[in-house]
C-alpha atoms as a PDB file:
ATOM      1  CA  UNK A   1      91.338 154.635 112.534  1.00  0.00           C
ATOM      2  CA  UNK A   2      92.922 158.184 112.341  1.00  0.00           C
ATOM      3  CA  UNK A   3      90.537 160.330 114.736  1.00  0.00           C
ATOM      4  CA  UNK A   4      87.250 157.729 114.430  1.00  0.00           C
ATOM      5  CA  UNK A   5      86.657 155.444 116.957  1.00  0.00           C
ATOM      6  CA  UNK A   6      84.892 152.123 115.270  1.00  0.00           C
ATOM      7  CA  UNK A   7      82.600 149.625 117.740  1.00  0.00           C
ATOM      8  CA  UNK A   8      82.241 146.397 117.841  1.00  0.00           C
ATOM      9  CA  UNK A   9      79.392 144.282 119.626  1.00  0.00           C
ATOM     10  CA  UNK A  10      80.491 140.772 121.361  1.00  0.00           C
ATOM     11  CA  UNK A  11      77.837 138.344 122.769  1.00  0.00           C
ATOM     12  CA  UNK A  12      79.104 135.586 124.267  1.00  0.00           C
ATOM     13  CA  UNK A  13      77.702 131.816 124.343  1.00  0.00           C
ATOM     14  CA  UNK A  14      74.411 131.356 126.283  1.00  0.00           C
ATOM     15  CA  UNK A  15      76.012 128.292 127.306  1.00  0.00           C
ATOM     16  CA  UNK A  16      79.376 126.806 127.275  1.00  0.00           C
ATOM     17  CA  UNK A  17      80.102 123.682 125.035  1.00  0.00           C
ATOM     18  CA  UNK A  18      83.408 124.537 123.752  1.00  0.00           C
ATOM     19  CA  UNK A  19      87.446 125.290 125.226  1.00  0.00           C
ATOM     20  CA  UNK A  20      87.130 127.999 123.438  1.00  0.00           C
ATOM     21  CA  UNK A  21      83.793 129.342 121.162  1.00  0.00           C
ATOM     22  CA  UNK A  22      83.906 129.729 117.536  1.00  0.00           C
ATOM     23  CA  UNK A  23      82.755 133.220 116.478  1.00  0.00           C
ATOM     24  CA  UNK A  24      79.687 134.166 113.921  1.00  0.00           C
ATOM     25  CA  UNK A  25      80.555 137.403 112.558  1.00  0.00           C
ATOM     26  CA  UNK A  26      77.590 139.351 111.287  1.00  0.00           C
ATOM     27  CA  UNK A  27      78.361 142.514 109.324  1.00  0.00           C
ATOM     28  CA  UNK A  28      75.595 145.104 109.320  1.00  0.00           C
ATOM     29  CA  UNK A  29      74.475 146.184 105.461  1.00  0.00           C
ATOM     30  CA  UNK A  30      72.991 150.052 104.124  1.00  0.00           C
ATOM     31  CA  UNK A  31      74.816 150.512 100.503  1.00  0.00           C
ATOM     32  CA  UNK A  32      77.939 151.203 102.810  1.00  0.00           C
ATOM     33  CA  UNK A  33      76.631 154.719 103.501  1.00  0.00           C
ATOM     34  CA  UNK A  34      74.937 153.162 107.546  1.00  0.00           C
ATOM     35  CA  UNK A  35      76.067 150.573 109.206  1.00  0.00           C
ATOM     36  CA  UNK A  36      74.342 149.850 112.439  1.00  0.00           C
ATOM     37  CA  UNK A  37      75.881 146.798 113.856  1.00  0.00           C
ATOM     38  CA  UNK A  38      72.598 146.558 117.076  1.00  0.00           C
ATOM     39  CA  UNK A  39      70.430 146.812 114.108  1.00  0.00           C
ATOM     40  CA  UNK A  40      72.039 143.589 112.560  1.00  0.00           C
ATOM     41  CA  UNK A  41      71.939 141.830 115.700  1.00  0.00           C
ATOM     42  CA  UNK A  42      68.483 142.129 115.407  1.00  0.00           C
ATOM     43  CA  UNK A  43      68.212 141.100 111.582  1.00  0.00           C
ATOM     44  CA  UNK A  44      70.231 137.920 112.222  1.00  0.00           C
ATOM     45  CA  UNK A  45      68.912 137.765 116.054  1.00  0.00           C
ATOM     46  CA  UNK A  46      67.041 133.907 114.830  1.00  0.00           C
ATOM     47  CA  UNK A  47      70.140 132.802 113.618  1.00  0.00           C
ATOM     48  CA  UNK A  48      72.678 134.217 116.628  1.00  0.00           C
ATOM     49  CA  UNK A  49      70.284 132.960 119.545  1.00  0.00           C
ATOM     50  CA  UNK A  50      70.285 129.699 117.931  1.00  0.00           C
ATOM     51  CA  UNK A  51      74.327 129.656 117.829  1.00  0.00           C
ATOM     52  CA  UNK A  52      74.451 130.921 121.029  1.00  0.00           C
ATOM     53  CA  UNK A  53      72.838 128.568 122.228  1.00  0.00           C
ATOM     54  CA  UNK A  54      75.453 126.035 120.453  1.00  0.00           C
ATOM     55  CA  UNK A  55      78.173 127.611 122.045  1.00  0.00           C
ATOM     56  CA  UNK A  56      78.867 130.135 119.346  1.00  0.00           C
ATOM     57  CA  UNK A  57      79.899 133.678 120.473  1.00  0.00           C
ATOM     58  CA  UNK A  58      78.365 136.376 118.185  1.00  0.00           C
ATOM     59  CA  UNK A  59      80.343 139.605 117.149  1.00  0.00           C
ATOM     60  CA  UNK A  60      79.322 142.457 115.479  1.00  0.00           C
ATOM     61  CA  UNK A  61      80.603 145.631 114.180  1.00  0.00           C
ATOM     62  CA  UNK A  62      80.442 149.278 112.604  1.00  0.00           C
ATOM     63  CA  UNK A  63      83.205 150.733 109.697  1.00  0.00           C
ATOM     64  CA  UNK A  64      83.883 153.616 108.045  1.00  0.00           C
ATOM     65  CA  UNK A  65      81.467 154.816 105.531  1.00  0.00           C
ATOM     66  CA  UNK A  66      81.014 156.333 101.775  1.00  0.00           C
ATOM     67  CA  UNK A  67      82.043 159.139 100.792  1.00  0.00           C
ATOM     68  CA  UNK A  68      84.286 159.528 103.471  1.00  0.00           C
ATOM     69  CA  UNK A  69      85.941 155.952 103.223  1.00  0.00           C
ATOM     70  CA  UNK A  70      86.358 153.796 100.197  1.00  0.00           C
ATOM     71  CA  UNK A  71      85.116 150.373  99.677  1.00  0.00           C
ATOM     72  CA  UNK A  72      88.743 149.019  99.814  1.00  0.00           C
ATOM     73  CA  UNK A  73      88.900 151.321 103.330  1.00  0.00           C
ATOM     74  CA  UNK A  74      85.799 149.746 104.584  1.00  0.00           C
ATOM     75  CA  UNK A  75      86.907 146.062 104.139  1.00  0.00           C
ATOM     76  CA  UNK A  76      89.766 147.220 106.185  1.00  0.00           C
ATOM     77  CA  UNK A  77      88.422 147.797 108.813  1.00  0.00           C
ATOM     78  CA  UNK A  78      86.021 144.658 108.683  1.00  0.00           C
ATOM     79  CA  UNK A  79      89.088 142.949 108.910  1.00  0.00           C
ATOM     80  CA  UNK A  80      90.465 144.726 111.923  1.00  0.00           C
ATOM     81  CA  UNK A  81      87.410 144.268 113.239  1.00  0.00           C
ATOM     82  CA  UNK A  82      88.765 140.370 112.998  1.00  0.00           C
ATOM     83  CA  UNK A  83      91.982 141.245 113.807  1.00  0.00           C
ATOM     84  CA  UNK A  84      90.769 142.971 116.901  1.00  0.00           C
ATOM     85  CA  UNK A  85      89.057 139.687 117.977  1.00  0.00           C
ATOM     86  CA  UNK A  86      91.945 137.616 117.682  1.00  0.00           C
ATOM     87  CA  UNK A  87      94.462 139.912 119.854  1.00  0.00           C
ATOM     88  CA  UNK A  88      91.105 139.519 122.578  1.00  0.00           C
ATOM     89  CA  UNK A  89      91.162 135.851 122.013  1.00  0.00           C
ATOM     90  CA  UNK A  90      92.324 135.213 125.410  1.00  0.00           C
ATOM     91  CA  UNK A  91      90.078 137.649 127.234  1.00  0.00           C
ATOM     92  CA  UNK A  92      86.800 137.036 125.326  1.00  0.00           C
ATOM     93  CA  UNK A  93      87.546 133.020 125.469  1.00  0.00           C
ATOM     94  CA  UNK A  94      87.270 132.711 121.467  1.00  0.00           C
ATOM     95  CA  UNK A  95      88.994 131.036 118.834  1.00  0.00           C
ATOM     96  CA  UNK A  96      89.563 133.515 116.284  1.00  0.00           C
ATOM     97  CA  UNK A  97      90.591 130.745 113.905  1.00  0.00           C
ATOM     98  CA  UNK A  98      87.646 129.621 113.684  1.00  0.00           C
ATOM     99  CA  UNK A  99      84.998 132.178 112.241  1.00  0.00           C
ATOM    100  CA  UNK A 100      82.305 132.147 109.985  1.00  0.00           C
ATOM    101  CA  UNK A 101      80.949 135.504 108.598  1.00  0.00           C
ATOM    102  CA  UNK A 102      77.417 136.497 107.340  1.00  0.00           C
ATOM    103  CA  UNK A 103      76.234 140.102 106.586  1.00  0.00           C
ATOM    104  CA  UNK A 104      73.237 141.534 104.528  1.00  0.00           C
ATOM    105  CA  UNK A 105      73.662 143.132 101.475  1.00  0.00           C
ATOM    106  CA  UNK A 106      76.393 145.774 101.312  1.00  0.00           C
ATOM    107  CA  UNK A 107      77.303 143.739 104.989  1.00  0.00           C
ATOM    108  CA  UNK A 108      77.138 140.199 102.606  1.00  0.00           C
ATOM    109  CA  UNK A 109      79.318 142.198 100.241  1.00  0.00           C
ATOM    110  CA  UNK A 110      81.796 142.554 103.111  1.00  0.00           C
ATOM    111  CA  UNK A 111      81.247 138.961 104.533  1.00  0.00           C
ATOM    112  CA  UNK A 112      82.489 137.530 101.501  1.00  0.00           C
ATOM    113  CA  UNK A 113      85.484 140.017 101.238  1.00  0.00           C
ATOM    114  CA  UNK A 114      86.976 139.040 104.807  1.00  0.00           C
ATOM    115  CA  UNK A 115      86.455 135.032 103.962  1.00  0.00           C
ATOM    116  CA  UNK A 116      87.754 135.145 100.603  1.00  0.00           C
ATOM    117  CA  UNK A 117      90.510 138.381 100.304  1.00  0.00           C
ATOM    118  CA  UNK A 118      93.800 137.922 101.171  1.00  0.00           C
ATOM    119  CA  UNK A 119      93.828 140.103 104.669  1.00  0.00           C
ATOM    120  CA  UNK A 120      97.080 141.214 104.268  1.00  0.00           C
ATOM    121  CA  UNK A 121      95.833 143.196 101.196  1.00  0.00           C
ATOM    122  CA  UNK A 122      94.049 145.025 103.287  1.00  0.00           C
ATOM    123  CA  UNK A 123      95.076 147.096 106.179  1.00  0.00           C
ATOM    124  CA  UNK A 124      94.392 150.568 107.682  1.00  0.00           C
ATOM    125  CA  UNK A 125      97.735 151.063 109.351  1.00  0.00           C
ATOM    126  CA  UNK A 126      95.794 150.281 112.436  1.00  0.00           C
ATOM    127  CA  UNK A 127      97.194 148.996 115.603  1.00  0.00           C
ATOM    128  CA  UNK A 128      95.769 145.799 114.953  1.00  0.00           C
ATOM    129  CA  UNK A 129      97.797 145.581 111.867  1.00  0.00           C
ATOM    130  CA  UNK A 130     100.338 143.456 113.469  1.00  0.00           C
ATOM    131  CA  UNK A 131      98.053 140.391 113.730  1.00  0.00           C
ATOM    132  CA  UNK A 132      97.094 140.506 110.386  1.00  0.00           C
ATOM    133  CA  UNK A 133      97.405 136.936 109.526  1.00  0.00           C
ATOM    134  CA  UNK A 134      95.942 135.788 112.886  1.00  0.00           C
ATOM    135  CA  UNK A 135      92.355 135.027 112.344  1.00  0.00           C
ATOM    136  CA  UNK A 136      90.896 132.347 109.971  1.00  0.00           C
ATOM    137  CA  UNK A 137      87.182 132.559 108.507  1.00  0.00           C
ATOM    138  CA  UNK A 138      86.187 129.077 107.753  1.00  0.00           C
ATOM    139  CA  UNK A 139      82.936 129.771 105.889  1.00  0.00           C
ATOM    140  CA  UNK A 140      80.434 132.921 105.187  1.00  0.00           C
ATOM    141  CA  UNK A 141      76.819 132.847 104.364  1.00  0.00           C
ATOM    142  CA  UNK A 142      75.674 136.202 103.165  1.00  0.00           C
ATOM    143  CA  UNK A 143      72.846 136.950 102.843  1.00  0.00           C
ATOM    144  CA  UNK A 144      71.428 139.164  99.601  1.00  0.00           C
ATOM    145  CA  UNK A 145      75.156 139.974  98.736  1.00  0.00           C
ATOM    146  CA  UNK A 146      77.167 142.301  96.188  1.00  0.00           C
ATOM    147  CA  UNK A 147      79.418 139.653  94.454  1.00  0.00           C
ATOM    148  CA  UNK A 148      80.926 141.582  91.559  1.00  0.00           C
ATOM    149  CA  UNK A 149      81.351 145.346  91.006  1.00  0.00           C
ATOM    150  CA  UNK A 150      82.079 145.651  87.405  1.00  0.00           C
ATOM    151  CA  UNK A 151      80.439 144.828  84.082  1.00  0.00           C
ATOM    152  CA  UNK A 152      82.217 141.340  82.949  1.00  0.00           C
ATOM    153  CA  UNK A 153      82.135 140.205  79.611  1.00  0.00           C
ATOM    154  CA  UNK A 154      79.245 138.032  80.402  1.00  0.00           C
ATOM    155  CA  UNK A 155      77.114 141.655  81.112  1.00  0.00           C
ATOM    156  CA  UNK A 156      77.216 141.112  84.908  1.00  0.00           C
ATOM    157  CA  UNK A 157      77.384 144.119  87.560  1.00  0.00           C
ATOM    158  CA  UNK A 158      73.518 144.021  88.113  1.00  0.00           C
ATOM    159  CA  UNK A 159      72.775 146.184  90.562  1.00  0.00           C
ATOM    160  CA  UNK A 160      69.430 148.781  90.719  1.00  0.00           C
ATOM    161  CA  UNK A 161      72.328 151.338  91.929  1.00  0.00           C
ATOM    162  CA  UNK A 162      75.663 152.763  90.073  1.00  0.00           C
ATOM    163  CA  UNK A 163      78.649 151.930  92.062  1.00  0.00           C
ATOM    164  CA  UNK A 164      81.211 154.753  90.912  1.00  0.00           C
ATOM    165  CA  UNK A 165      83.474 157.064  93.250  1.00  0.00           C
ATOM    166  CA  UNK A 166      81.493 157.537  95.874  1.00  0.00           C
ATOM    167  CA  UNK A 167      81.996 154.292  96.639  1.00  0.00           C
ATOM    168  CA  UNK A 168      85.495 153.352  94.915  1.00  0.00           C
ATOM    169  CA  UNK A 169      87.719 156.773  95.682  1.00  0.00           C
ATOM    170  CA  UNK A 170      88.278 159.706  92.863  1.00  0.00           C
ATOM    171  CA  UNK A 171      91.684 158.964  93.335  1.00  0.00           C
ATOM    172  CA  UNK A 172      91.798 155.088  92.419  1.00  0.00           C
ATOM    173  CA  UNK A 173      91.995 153.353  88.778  1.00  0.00           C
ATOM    174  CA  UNK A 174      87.819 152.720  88.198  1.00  0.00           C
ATOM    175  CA  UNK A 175      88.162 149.480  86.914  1.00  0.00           C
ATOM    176  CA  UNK A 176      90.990 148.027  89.378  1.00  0.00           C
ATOM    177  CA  UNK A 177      89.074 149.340  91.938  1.00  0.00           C
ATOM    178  CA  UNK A 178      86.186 147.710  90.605  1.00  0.00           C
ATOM    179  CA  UNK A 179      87.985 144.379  90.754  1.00  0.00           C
ATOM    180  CA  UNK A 180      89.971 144.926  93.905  1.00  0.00           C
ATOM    181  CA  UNK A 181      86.481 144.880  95.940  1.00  0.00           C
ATOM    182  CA  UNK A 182      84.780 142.240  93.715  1.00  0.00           C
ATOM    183  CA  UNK A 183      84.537 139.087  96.376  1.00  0.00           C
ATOM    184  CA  UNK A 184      84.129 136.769  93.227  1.00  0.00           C
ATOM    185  CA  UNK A 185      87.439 137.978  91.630  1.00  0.00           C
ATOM    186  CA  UNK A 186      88.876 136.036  94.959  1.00  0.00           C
ATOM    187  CA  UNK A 187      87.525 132.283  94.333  1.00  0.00           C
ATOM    188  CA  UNK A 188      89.767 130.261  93.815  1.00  0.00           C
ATOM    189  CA  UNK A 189      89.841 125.891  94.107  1.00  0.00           C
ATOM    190  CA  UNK A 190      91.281 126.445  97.980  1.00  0.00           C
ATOM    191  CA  UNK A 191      88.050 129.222  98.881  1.00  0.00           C
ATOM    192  CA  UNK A 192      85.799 128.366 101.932  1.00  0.00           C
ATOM    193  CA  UNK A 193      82.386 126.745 101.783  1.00  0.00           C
ATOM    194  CA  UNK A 194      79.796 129.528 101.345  1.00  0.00           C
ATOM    195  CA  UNK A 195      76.006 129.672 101.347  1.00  0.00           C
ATOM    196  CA  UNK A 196      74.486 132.350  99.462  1.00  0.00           C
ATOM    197  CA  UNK A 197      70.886 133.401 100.038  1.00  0.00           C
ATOM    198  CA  UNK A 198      69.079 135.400  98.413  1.00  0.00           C
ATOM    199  CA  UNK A 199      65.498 136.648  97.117  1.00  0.00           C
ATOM    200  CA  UNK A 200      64.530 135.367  93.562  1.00  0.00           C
ATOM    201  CA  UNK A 201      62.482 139.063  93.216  1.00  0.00           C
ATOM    202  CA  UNK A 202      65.213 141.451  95.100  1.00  0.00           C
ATOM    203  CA  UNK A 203      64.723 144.797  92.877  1.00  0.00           C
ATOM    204  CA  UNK A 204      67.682 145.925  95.179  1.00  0.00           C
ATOM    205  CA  UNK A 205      70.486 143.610  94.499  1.00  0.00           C
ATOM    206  CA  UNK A 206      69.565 141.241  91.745  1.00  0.00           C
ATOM    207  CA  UNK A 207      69.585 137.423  92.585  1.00  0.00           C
ATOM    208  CA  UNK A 208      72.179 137.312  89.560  1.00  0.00           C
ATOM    209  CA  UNK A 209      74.657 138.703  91.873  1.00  0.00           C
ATOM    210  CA  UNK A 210      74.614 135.366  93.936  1.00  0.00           C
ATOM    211  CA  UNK A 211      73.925 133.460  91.017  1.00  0.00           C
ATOM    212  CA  UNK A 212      77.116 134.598  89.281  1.00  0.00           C
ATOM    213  CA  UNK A 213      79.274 133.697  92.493  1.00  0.00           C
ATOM    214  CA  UNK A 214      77.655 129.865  92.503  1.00  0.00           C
ATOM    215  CA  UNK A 215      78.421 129.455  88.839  1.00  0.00           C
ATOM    216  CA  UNK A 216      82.509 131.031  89.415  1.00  0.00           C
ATOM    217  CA  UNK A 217      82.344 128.293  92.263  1.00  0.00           C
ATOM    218  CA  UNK A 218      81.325 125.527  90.627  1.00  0.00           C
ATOM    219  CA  UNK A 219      83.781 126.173  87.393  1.00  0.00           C
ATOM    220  CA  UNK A 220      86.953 126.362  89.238  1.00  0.00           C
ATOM    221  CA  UNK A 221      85.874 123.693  91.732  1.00  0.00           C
ATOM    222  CA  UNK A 222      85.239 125.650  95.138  1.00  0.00           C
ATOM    223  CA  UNK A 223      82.588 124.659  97.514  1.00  0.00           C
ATOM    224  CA  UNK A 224      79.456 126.776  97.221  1.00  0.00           C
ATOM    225  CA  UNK A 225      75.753 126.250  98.145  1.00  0.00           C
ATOM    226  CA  UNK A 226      73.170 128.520  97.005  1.00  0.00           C
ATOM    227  CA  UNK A 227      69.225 128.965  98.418  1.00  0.00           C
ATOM    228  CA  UNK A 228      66.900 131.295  96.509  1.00  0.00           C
ATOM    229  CA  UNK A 229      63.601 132.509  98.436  1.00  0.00           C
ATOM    230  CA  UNK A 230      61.376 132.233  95.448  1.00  0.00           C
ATOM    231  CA  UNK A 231      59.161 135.231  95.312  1.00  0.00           C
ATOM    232  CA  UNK A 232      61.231 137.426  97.836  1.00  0.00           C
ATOM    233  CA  UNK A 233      62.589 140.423  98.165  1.00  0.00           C
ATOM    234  CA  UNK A 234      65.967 142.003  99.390  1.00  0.00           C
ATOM    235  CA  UNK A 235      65.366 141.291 103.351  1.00  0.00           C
ATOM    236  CA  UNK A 236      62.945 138.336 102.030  1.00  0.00           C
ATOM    237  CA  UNK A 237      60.088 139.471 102.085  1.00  0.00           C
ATOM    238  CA  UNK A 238      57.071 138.992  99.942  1.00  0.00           C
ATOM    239  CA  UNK A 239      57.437 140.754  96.480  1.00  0.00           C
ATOM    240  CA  UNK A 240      54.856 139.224  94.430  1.00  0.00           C
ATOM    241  CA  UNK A 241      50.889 139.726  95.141  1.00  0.00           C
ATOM    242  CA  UNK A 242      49.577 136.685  96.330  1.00  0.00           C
ATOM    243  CA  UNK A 243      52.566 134.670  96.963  1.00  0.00           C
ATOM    244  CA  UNK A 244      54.679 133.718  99.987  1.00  0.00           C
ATOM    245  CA  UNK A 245      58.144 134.199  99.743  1.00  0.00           C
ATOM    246  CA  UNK A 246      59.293 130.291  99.901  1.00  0.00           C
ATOM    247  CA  UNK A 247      61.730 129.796 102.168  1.00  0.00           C
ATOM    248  CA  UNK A 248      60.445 132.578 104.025  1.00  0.00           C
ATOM    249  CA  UNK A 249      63.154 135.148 106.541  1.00  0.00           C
ATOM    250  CA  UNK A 250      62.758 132.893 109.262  1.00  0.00           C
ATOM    251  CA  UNK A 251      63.497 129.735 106.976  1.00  0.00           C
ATOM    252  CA  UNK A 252      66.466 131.254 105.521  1.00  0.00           C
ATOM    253  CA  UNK A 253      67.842 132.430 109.306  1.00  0.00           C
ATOM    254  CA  UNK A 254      67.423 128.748 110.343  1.00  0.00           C
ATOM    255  CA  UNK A 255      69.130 127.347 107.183  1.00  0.00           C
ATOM    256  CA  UNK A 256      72.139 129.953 107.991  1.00  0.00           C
ATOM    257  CA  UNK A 257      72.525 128.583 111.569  1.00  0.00           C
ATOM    258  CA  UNK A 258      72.395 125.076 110.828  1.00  0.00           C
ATOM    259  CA  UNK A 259      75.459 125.866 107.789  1.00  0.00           C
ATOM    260  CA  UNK A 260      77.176 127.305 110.473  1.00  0.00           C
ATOM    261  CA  UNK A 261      77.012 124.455 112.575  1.00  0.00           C
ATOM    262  CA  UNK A 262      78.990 122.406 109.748  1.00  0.00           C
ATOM    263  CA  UNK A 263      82.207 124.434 111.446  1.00  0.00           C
ATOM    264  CA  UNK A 264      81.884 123.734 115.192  1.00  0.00           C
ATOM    265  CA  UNK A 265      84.711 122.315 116.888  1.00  0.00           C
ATOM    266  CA  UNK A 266      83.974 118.727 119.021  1.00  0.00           C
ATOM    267  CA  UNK A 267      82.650 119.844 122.558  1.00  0.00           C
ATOM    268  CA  UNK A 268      84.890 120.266 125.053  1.00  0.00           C
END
């Protein structure tokens, strides 16, 4: 994009079951200010052997980050990212109609953008712009997610951060910004299955923010799962002395996997 060169990371399947493997496309998190895409092969690495091992090819990736990019920006290139996958189709031996996305945090923020945002509303005048209607996410299952960017009339925008514009651009409207990278202004009846997870004691991103989405999801009919780790934090981890976070990280990695599963192909 311009004069930065973005990565992505591919892992193929550890064994071949399909024609051609669907993708899981992990989307590293860090407020949108880091994004370390080896990192989040590591987070999610339970999850991705498991698929793997399924058949599933694995792809990962770095964007642009805040203040240099906007949100809007970022999501862009998230989605050339999936662009970029399908015009490789061929080579890598994928089917790029057939992904589902996860991410952490800022990364689930982004997961739920590129399965539930019209892609043609976002573009980078990229080279991989041409392809933009070329690759089909089937489901997402973020984990700890951003859902909604803006104070509703309900009160909601509950984050332990301000999003303002660093994040959204000096030069944008605030409040269509706001909306324009708020995944649940996007759910509609037609929206893909998603799983939410997150930690019933995340000081980071509240658990409203995934509560929110289920409840938009159940009003206008769209299918949405949710699984709270009672007593955990943002990565899941233990936030109350005494306790266990219930289902623990490893839990929640093997519920992800087996959602995923739900949107295999038949074997080949």
């Amino acid at each position: 994009v311009g004069e930065q060169q973005l990565s992505l990371i591919f892992l193929p399947p550890l064994e071949q079951k399909f024609e051609r493997a669907p993708v899981y496309f992990i989307i590293p998190g860090g407020g949108w200010h880091r994004a370390e895409h080896r990192a989040m092969c590591e987070f999610s690495g339970r999850s991705a052997e498991a698929l793997r091992r399924r058949g599933w090819a694995v792809a990962s990736v770095t964007y642009r980050l805040i203040p240099e990019a906007t949100l809007s920006q970022i999501v862009s290139d998230c989605m050339d990212a999936a662009r970029y996958l399908s015009q490789q189709a061929d080579v890598l031996g994928i089917d790029a109609r057939r992904i589902v996305s996860s991410g952490h945090s800022a990364g689930g923020h982004l997961a739920l953008m590129l399965a539930l945002a019209p892609h043609g509303a976002f573009t980078a005048q990229s080279p991989y712009d041409a392809v933009a209607n070329d690759f089909t996410v089937v489901a997402s299952a973020p984990m700890s997610p951003l859902t909604v960017l803006y104070p509703d009339c309900a009160g909601y925008a509950p984050t332990a951060f301000a999003i303002g514009e660093r994040q959204l651009g000096q030069q944008e409207n605030m409040a269509a910004a706001m909306h324009r990278a708020s995944p649940i202004d996007y759910v509609t009846p037609c929206s893909v299955p998603l799983l939410l997870c997150c930690g019933t004691h995340d000081d980071l991103v509240y658990a409203e923010h995934s509560t929110h989405l289920y409840e938009r999801c159940r009003t206008v009919g769209a299918p949405c799962e949710i699984l709270y780790s009672h007593f955990g934090g943002h990565c899941f981890e233990p936030m109350v002395e005494g306790k266990r976070s219930d289902p623990d990280f490893a839990s929640i990695q093997d519920a992800i996997a087996a959602f995923v599963t739900k949107f295999e192909p038949q074997e080949a």
